[in-house]
PDB file of N, CA and C in Angstrom:
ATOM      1  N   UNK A   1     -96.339 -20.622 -12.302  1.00  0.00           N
ATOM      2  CA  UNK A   1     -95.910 -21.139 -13.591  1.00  0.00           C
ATOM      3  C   UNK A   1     -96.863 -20.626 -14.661  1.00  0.00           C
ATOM      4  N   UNK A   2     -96.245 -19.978 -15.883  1.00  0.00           N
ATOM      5  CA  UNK A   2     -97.440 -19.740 -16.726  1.00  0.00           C
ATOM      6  C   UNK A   2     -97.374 -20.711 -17.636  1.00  0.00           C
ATOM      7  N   UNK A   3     -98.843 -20.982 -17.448  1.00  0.00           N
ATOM      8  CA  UNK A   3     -99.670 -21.988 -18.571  1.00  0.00           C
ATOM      9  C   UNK A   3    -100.004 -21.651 -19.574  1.00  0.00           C
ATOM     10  N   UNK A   4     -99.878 -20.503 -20.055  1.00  0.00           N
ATOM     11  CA  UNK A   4    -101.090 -19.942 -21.546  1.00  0.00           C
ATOM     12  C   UNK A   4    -100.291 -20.801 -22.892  1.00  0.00           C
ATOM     13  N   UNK A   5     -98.953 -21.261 -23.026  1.00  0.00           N
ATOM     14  CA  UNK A   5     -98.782 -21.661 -23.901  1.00  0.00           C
ATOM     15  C   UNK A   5     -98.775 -23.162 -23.749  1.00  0.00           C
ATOM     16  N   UNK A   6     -99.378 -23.806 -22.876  1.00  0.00           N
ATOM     17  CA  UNK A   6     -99.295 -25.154 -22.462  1.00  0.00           C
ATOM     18  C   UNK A   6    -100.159 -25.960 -23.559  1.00  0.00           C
ATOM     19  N   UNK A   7     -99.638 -26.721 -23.709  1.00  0.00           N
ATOM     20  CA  UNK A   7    -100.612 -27.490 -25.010  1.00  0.00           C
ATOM     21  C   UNK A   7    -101.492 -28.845 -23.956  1.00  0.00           C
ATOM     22  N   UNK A   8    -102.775 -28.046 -24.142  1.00  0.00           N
ATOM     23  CA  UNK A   8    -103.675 -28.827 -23.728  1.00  0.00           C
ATOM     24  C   UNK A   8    -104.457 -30.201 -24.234  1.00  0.00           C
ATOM     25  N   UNK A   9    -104.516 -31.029 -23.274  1.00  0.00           N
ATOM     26  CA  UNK A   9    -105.309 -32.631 -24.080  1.00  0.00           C
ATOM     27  C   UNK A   9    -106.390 -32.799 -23.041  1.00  0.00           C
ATOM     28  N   UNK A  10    -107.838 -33.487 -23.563  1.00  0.00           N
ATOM     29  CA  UNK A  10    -108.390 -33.475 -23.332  1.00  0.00           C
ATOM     30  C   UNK A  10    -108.269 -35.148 -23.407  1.00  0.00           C
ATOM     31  N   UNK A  11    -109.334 -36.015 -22.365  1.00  0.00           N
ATOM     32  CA  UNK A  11    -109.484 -37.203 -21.910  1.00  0.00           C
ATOM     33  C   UNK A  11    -109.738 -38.305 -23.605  1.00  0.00           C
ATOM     34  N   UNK A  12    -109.201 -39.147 -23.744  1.00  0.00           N
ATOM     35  CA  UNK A  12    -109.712 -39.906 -24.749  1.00  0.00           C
ATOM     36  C   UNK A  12    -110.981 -41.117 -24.229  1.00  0.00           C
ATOM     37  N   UNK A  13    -111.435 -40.289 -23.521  1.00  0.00           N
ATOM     38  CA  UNK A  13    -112.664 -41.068 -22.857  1.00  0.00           C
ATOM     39  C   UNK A  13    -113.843 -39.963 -23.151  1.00  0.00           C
ATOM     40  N   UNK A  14    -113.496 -38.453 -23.320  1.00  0.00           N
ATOM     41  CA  UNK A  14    -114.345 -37.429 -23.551  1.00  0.00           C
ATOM     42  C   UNK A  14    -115.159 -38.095 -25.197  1.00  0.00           C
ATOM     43  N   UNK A  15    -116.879 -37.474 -24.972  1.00  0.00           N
ATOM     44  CA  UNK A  15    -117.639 -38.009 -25.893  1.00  0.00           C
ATOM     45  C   UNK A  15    -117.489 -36.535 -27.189  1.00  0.00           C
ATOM     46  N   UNK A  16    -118.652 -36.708 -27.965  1.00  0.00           N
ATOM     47  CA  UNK A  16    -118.543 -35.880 -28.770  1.00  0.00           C
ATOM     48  C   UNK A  16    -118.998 -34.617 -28.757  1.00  0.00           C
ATOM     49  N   UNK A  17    -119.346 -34.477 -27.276  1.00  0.00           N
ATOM     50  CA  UNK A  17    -120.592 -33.782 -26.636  1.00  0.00           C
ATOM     51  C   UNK A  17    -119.366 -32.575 -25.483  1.00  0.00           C
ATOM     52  N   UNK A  18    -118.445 -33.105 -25.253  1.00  0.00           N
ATOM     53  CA  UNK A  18    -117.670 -33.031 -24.013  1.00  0.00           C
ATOM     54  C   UNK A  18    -117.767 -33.595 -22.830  1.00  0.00           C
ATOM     55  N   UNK A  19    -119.076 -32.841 -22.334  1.00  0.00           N
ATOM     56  CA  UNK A  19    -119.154 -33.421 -21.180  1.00  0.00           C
ATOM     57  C   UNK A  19    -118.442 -33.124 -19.566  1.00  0.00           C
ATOM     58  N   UNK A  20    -118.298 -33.826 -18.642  1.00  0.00           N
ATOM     59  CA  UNK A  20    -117.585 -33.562 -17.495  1.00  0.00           C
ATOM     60  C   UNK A  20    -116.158 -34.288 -17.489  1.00  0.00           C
ATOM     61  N   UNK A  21    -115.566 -33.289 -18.013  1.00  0.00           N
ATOM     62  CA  UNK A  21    -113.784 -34.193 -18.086  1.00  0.00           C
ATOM     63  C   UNK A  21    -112.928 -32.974 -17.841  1.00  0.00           C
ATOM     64  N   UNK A  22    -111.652 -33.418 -17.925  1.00  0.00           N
ATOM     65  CA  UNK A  22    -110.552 -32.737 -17.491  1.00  0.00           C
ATOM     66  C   UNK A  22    -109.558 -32.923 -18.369  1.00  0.00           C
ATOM     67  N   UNK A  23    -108.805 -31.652 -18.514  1.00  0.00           N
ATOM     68  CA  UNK A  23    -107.283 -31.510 -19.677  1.00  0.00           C
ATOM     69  C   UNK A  23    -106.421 -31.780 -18.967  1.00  0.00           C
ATOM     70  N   UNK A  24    -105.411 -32.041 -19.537  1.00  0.00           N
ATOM     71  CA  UNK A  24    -104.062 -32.430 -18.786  1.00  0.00           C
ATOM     72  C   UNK A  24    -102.969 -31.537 -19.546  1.00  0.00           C
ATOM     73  N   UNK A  25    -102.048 -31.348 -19.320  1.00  0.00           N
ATOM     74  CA  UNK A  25    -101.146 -30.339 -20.125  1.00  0.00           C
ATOM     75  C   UNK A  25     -99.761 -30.776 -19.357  1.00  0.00           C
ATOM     76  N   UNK A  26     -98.410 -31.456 -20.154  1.00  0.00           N
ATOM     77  CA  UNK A  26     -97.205 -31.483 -19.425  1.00  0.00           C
ATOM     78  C   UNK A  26     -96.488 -30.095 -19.731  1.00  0.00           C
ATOM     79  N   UNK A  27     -95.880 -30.016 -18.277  1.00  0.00           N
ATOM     80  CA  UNK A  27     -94.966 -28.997 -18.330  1.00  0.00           C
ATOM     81  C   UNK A  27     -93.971 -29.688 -17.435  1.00  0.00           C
ATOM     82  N   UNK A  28     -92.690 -28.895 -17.948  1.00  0.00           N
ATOM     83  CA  UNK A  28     -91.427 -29.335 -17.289  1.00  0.00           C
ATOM     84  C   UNK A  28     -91.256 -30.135 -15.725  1.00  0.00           C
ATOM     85  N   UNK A  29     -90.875 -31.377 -15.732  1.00  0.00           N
ATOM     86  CA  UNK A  29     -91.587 -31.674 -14.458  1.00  0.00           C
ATOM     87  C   UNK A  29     -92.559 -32.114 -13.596  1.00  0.00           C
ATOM     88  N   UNK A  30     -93.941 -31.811 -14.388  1.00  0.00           N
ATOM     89  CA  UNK A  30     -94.872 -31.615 -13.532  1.00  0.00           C
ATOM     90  C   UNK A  30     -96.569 -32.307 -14.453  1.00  0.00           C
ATOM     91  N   UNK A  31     -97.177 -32.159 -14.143  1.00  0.00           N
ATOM     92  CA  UNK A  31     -98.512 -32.288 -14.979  1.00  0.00           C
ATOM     93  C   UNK A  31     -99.348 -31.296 -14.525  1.00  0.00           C
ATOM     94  N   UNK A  32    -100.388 -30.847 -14.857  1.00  0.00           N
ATOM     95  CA  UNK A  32    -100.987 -29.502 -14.826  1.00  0.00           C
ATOM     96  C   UNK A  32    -102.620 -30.513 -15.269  1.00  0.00           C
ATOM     97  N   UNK A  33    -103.625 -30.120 -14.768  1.00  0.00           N
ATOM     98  CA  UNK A  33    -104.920 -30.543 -14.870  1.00  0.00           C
ATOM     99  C   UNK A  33    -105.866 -29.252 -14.464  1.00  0.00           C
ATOM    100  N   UNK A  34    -107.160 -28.960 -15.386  1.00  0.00           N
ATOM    101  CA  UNK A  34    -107.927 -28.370 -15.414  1.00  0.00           C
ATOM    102  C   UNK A  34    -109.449 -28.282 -15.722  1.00  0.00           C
ATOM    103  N   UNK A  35    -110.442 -28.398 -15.402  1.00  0.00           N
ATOM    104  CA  UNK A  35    -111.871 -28.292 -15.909  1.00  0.00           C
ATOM    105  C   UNK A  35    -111.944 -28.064 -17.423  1.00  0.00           C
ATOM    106  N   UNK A  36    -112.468 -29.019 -18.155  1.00  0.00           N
ATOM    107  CA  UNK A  36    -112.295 -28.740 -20.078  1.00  0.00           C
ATOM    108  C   UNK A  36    -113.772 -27.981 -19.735  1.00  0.00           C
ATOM    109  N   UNK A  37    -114.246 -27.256 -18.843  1.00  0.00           N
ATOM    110  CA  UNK A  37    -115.411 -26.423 -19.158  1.00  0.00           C
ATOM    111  C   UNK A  37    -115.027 -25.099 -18.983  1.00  0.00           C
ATOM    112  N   UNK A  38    -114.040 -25.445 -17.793  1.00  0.00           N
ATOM    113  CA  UNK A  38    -113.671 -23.552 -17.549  1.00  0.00           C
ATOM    114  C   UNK A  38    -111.907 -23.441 -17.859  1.00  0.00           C
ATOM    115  N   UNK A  39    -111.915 -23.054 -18.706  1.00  0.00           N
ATOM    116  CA  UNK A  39    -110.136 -23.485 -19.356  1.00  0.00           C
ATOM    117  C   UNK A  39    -109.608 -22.010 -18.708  1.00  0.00           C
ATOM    118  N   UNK A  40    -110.308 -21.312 -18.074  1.00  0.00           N
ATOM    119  CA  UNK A  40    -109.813 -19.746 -17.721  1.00  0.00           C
ATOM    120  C   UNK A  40    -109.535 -20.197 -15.841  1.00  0.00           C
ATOM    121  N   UNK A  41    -110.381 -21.317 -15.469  1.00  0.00           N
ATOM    122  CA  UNK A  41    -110.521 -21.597 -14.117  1.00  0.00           C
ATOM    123  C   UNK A  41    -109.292 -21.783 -13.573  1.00  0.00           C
ATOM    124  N   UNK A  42    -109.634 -21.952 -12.494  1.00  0.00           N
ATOM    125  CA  UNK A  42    -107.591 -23.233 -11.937  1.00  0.00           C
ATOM    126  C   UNK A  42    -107.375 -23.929 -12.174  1.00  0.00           C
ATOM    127  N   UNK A  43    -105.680 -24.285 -12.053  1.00  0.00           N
ATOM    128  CA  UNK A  43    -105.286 -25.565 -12.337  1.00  0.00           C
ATOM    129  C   UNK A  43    -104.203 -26.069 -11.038  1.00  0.00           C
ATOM    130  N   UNK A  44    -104.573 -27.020 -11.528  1.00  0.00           N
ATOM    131  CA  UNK A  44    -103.505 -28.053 -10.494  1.00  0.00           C
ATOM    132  C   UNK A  44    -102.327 -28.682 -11.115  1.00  0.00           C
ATOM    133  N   UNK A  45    -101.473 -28.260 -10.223  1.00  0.00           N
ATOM    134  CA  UNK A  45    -100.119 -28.723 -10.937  1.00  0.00           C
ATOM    135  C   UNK A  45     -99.869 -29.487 -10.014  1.00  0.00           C
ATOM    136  N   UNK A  46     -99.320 -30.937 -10.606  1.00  0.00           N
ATOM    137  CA  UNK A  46     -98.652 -31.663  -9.870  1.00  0.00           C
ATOM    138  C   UNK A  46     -97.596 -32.593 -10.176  1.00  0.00           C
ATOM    139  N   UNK A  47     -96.729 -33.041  -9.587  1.00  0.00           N
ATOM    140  CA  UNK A  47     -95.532 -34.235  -9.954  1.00  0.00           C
ATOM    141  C   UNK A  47     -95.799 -34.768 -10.852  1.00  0.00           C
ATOM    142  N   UNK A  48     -95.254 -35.274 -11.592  1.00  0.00           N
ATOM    143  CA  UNK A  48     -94.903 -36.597 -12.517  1.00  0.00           C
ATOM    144  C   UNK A  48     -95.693 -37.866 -12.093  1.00  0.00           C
ATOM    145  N   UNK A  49     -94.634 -37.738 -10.544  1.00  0.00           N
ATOM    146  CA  UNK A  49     -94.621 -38.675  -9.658  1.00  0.00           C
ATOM    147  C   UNK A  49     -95.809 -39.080  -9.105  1.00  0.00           C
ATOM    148  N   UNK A  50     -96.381 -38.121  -8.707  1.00  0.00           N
ATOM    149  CA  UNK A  50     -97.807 -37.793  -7.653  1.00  0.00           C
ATOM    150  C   UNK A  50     -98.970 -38.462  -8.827  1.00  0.00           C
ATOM    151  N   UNK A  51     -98.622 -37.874  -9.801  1.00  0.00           N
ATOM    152  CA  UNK A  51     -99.936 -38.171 -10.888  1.00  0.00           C
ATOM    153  C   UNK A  51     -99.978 -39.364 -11.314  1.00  0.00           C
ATOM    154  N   UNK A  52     -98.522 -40.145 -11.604  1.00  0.00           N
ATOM    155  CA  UNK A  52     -98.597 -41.687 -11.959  1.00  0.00           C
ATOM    156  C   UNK A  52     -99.016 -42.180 -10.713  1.00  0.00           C
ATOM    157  N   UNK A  53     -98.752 -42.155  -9.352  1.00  0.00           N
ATOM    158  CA  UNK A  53     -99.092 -42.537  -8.167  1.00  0.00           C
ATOM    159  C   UNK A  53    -100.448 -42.810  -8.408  1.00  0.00           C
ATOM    160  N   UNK A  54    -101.550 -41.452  -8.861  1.00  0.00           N
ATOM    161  CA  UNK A  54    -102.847 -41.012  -8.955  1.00  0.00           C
ATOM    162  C   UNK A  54    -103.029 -42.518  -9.978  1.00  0.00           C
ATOM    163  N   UNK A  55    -103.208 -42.067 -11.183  1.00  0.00           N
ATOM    164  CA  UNK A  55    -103.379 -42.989 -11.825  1.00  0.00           C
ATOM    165  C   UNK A  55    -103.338 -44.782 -11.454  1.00  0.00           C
ATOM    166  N   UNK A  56    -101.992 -44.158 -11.026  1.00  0.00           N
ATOM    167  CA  UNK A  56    -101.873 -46.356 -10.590  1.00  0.00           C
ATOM    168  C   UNK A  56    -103.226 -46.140  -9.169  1.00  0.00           C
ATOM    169  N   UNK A  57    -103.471 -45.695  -8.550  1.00  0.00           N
ATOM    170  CA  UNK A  57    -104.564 -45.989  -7.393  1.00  0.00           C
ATOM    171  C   UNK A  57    -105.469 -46.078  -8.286  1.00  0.00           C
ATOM    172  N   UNK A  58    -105.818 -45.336  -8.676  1.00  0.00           N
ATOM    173  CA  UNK A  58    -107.790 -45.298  -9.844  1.00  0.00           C
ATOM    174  C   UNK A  58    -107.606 -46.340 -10.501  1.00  0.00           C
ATOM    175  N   UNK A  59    -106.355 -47.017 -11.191  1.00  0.00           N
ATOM    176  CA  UNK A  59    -106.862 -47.948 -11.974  1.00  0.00           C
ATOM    177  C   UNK A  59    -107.218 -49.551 -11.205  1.00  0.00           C
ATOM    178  N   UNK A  60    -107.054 -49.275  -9.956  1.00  0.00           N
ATOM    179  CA  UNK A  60    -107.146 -50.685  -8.871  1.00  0.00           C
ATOM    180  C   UNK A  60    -108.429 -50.817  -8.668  1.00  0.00           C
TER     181      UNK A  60
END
């Protein structure tokens, strides 16, 4: 899937500094996550599904 035009967001938990966080970017389908240090690095694409899954576990 190409990402280069993916509009990237960064954590609203990220400080003013950056720091160690991660972008998120929706694409059709799916969610896409990446290192906000290495934006050239990999990404992980995953479900909708999988990622609200994600989320609802971390927030327990």
């Amino acid at each position: 899937m190409d990402l280069t035009k993916a509009d990237w967001r960064k954590s609203s938990y990220t400080g003013p500094n950056g720091g160690d966080c991660v972008e998120l970017a929706s694409v059709p389908d799916m969610v896409s996550v990446r290192d906000s240090k290495d934006p050239d690095g990999p990404k992980l694409l995953v479900t909708r599904r999988a990622f609200a899954a994600l989320l609802s576990d971390i927030k327990r």
